[in-house]
PDB file of N, CA and C in Angstrom:
ATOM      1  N   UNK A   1       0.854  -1.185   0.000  1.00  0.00           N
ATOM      2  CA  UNK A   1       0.000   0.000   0.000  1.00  0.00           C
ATOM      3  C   UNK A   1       0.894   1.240   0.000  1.00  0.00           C
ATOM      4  N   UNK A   2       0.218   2.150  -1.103  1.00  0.00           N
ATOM      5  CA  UNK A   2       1.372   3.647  -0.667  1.00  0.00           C
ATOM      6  C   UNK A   2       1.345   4.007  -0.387  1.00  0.00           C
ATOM      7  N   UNK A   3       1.911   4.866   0.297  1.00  0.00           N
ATOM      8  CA  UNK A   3       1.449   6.297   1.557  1.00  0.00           C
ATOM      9  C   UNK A   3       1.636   7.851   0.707  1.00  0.00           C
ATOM     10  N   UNK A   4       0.152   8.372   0.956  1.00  0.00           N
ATOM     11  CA  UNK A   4       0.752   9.828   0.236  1.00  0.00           C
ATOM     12  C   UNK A   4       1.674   9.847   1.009  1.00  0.00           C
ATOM     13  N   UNK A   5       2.516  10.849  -0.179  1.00  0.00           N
ATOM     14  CA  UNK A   5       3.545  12.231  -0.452  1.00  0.00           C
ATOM     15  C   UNK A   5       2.974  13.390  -0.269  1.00  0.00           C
ATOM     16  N   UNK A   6       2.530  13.787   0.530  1.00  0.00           N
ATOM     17  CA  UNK A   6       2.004  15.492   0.384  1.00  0.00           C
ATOM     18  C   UNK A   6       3.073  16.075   0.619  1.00  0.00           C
ATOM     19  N   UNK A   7       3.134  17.435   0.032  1.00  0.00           N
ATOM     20  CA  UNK A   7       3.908  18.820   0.287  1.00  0.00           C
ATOM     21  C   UNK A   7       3.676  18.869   1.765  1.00  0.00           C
ATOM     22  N   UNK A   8       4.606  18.486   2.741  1.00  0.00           N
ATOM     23  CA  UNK A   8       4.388  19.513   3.908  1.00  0.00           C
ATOM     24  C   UNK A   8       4.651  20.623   3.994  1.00  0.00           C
ATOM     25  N   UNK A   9       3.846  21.449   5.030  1.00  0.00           N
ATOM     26  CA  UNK A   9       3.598  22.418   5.422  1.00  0.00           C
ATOM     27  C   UNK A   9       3.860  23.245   7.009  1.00  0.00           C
ATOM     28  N   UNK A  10       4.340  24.107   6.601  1.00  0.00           N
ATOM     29  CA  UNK A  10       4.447  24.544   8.464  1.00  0.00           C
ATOM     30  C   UNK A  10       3.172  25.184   8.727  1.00  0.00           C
ATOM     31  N   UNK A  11       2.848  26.279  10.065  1.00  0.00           N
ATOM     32  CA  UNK A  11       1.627  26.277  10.695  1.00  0.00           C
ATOM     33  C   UNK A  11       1.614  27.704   9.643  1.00  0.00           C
ATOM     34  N   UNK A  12       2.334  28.280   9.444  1.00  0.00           N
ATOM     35  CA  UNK A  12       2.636  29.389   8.525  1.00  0.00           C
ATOM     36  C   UNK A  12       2.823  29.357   6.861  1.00  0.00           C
ATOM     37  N   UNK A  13       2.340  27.888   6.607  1.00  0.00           N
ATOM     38  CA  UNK A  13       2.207  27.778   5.424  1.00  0.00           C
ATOM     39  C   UNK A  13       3.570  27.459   4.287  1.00  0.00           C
ATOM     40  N   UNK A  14       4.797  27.600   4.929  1.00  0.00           N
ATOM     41  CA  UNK A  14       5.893  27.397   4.553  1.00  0.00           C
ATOM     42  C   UNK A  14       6.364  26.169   4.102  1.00  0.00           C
ATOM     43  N   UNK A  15       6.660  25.602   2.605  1.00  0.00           N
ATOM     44  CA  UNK A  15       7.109  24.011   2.552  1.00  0.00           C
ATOM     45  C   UNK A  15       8.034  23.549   3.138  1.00  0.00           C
ATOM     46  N   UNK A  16       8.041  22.716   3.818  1.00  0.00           N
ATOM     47  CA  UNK A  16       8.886  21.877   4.609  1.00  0.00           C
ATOM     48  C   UNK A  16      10.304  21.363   3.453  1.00  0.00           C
ATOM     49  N   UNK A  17      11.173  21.150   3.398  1.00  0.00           N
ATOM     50  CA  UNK A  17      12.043  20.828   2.034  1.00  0.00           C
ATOM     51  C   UNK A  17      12.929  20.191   2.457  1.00  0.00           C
ATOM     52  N   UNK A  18      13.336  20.134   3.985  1.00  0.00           N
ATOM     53  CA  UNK A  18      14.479  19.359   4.927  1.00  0.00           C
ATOM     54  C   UNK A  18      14.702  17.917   4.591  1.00  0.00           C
ATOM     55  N   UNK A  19      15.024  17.315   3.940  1.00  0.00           N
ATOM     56  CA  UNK A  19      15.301  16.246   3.394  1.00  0.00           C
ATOM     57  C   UNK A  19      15.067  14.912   4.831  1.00  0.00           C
ATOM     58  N   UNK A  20      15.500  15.559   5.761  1.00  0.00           N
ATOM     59  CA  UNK A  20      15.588  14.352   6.836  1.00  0.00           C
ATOM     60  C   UNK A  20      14.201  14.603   7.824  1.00  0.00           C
ATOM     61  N   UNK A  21      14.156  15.741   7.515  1.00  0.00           N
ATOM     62  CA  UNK A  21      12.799  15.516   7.977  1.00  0.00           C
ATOM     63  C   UNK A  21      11.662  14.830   6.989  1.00  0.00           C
ATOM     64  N   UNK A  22      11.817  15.464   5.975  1.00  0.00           N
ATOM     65  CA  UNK A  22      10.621  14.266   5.096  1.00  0.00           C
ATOM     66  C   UNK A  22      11.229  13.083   4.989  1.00  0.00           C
ATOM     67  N   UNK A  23      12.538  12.832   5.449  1.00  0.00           N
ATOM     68  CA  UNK A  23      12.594  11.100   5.506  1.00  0.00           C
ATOM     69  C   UNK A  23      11.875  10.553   7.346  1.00  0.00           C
ATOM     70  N   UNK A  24      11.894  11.841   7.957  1.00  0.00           N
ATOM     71  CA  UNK A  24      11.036  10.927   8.729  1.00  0.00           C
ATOM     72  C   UNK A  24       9.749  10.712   9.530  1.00  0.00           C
ATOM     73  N   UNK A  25       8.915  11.736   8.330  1.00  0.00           N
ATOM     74  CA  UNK A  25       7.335  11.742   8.520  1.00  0.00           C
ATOM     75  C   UNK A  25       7.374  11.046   7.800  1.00  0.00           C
ATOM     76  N   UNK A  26       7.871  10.075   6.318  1.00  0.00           N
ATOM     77  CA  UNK A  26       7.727   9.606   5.311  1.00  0.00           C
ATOM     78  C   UNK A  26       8.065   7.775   6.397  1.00  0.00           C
ATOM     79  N   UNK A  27       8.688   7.929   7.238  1.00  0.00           N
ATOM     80  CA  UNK A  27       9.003   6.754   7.695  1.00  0.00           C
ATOM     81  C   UNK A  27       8.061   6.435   9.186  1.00  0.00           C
ATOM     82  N   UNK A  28       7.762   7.497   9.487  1.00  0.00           N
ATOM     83  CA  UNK A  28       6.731   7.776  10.841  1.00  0.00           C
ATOM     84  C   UNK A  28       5.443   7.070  10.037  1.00  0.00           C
ATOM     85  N   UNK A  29       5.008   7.701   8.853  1.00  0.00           N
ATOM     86  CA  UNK A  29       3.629   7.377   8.446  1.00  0.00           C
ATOM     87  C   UNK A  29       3.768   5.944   8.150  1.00  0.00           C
ATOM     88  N   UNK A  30       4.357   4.847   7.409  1.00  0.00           N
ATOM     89  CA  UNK A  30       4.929   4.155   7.312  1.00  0.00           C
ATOM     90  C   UNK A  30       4.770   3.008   8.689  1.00  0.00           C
ATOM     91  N   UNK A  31       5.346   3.496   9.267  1.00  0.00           N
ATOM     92  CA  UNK A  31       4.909   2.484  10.421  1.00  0.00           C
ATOM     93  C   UNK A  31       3.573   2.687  11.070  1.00  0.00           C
ATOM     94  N   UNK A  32       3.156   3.808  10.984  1.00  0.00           N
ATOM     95  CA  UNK A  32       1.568   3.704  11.529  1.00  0.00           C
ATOM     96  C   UNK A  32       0.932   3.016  10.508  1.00  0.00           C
ATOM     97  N   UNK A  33       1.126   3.287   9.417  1.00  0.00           N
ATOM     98  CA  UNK A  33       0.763   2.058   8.163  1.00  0.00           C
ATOM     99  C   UNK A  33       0.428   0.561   8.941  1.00  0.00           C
ATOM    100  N   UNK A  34       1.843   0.490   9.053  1.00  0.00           N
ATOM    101  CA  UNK A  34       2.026  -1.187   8.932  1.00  0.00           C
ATOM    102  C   UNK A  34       1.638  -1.770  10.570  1.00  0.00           C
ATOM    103  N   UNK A  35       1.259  -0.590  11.355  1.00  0.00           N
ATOM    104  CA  UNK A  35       0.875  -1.248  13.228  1.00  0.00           C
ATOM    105  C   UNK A  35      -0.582  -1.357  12.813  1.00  0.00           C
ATOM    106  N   UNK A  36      -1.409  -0.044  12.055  1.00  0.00           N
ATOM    107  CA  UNK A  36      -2.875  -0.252  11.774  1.00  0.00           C
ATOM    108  C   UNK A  36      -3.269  -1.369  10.890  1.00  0.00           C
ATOM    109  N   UNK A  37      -2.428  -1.989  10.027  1.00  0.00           N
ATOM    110  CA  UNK A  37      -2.846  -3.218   9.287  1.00  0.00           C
ATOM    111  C   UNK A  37      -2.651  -4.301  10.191  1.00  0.00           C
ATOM    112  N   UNK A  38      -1.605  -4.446  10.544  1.00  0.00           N
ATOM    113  CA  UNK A  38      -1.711  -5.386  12.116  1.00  0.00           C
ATOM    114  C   UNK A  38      -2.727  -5.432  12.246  1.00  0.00           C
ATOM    115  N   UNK A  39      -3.090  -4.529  13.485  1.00  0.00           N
ATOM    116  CA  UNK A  39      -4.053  -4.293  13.795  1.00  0.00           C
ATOM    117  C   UNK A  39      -5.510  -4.926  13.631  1.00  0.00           C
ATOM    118  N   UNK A  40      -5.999  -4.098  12.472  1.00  0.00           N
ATOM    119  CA  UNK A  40      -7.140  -4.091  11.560  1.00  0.00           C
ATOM    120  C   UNK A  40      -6.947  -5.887  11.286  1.00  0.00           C
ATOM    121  N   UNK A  41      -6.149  -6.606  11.081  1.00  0.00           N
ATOM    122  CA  UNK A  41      -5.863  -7.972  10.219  1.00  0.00           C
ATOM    123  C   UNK A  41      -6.489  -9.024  11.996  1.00  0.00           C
ATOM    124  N   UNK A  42      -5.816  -8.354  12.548  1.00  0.00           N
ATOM    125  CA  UNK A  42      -5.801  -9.067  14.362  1.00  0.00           C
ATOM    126  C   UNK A  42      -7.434  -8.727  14.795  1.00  0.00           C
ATOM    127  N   UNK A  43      -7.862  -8.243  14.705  1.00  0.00           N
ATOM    128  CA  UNK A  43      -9.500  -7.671  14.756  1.00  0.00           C
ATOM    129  C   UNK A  43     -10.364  -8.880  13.799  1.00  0.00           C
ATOM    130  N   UNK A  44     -10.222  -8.493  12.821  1.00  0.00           N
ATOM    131  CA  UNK A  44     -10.770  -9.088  11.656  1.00  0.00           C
ATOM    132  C   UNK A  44     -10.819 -10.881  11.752  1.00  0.00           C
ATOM    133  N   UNK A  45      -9.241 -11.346  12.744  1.00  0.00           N
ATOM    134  CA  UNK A  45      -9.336 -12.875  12.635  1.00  0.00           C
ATOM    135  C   UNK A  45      -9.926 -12.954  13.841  1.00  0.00           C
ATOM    136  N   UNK A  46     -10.092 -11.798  15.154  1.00  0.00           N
ATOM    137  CA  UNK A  46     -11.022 -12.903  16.374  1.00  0.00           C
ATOM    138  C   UNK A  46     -12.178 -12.199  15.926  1.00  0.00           C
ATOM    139  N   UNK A  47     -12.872 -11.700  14.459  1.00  0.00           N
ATOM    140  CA  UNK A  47     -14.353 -11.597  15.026  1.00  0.00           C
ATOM    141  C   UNK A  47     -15.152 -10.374  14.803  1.00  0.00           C
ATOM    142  N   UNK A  48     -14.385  -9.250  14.772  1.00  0.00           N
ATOM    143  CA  UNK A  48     -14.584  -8.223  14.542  1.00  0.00           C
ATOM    144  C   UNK A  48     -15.199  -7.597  13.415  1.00  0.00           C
ATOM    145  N   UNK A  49     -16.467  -6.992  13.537  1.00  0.00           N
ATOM    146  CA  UNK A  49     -16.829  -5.842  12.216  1.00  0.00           C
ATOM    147  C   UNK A  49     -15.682  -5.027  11.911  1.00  0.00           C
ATOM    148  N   UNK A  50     -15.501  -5.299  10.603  1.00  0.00           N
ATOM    149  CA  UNK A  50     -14.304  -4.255   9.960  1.00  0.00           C
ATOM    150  C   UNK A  50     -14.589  -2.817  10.050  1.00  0.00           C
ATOM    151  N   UNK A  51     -15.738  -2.431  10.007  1.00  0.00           N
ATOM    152  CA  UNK A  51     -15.706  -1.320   9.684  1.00  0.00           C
ATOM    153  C   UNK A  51     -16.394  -0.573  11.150  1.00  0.00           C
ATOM    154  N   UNK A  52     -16.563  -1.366  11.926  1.00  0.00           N
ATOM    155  CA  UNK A  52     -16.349  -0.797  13.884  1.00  0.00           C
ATOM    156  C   UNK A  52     -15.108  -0.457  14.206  1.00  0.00           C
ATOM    157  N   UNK A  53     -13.859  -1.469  13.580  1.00  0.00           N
ATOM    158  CA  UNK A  53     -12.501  -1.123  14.203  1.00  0.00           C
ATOM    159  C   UNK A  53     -12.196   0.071  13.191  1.00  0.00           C
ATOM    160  N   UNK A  54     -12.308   0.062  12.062  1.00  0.00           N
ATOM    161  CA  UNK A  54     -11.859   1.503  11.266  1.00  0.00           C
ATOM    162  C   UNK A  54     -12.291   2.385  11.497  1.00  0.00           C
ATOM    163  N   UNK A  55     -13.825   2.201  12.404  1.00  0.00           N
ATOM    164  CA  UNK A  55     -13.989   3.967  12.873  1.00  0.00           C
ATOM    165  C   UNK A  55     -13.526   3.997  14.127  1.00  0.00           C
ATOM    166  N   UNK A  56     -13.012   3.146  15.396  1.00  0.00           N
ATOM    167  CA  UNK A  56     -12.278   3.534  16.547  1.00  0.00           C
ATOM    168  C   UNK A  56     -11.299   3.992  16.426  1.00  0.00           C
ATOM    169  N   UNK A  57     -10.679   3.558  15.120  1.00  0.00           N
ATOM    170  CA  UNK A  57      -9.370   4.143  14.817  1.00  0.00           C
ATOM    171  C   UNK A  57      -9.289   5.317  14.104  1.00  0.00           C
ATOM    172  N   UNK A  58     -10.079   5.730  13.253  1.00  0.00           N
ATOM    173  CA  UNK A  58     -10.543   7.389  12.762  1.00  0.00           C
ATOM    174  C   UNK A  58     -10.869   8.107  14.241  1.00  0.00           C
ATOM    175  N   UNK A  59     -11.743   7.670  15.393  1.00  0.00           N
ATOM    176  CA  UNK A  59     -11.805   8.313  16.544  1.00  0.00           C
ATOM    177  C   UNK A  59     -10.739   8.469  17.417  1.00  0.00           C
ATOM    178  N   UNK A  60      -9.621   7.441  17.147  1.00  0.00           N
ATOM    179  CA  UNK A  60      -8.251   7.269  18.001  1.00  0.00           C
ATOM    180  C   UNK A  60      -7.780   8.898  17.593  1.00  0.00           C
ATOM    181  N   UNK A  61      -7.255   8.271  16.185  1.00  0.00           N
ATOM    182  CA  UNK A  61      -6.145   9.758  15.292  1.00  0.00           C
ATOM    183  C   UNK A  61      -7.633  10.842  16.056  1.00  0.00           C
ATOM    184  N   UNK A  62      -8.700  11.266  15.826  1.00  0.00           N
ATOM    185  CA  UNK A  62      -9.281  12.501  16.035  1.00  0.00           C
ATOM    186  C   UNK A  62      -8.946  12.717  17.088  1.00  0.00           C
ATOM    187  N   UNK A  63      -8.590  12.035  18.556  1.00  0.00           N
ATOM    188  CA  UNK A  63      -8.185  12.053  19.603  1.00  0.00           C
ATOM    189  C   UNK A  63      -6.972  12.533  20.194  1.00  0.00           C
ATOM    190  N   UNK A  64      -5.879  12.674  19.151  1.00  0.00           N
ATOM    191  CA  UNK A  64      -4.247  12.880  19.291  1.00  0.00           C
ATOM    192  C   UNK A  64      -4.495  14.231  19.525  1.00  0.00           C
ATOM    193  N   UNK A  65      -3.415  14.627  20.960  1.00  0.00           N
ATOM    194  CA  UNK A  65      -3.563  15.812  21.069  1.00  0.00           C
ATOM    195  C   UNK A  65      -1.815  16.356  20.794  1.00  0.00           C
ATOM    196  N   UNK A  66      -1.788  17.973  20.554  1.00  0.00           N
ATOM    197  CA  UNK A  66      -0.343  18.418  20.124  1.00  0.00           C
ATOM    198  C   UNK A  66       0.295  18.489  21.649  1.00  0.00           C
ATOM    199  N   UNK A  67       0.927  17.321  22.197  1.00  0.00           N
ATOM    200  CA  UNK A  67       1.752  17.672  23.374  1.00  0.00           C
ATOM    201  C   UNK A  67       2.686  18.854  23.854  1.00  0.00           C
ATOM    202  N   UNK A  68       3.180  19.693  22.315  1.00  0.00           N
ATOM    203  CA  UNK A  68       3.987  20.510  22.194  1.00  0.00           C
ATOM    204  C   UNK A  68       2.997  21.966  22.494  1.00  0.00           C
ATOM    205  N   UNK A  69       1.628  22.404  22.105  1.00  0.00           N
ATOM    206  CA  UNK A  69       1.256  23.091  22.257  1.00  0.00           C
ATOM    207  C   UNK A  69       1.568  24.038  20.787  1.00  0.00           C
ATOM    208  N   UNK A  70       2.092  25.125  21.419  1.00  0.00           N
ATOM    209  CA  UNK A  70       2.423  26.376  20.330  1.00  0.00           C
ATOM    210  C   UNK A  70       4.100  26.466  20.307  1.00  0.00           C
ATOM    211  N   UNK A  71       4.563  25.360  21.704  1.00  0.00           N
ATOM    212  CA  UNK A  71       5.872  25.752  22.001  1.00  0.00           C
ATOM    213  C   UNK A  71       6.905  25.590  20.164  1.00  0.00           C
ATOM    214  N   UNK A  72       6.349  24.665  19.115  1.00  0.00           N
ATOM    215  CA  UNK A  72       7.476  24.821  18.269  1.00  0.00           C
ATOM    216  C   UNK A  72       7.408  26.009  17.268  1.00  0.00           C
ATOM    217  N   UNK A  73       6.265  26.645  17.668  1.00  0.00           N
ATOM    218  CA  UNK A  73       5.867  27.948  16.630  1.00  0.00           C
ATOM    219  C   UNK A  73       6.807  29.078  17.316  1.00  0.00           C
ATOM    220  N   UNK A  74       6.542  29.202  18.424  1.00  0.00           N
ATOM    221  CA  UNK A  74       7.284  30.273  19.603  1.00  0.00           C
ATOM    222  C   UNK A  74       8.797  30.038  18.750  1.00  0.00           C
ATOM    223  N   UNK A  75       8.871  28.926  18.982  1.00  0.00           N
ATOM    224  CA  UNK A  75      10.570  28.283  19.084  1.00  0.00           C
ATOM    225  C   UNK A  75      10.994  29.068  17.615  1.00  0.00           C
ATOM    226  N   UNK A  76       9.961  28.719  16.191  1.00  0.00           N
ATOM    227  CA  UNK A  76      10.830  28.576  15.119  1.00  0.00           C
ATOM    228  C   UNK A  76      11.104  30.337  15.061  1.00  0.00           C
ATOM    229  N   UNK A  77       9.987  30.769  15.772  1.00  0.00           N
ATOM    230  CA  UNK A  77       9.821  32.440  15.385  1.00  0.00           C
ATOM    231  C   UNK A  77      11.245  32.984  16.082  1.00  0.00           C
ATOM    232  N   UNK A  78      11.032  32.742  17.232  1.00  0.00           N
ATOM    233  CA  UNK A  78      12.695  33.152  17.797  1.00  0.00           C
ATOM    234  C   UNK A  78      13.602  32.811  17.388  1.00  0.00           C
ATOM    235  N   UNK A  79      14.065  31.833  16.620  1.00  0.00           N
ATOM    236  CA  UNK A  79      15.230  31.210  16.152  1.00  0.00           C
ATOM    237  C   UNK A  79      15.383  32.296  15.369  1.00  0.00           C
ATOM    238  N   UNK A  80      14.461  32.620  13.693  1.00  0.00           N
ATOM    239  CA  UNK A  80      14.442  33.242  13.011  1.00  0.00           C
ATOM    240  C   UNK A  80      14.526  35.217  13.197  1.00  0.00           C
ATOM    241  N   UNK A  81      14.406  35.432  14.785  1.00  0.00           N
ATOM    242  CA  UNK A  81      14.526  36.501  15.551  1.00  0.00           C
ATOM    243  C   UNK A  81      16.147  37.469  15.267  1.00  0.00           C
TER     244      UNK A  81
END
């Protein structure tokens, strides 16, 4: 399965272009890939409606909160200060 490629973006709209960083949202997404097919596959053999576990898991991700807050916006603005 492929994983978009989107253009990232900062909160300011700026493309992301850092090479190691898109190697490692590109490798972050990637493994959430391959834990949710787990997953979803482990559900599916004890029993499970497929499409009950795909929306706990659309409710999981809606659930993620930014631990960081605003702190990396603060951060990039001062750097650039």
């Amino acid at each position: 399965m492929n994983i978009p490629q989107p253009k990232w973006r900062s909160p300011t709209g700026e493309i992301i272009a850092c090479v190691e960083k898109l190697k490692v949202l590109r490798e972050n997404l990637e493994e959430i890939q391959r834990l949710c097919q787990d997953a979803l596959d482990d559900a599916v053999l004890m029993g499970c409606d497929e499409r009950q576990f795909r929306s706990v898991l659309v409710d999981l991700i809606g659930r993620l909160k930014n631990t960081y807050g605003n702190q990396r916006e603060s951060s990039d603005k001062n750097e650039s200060a």
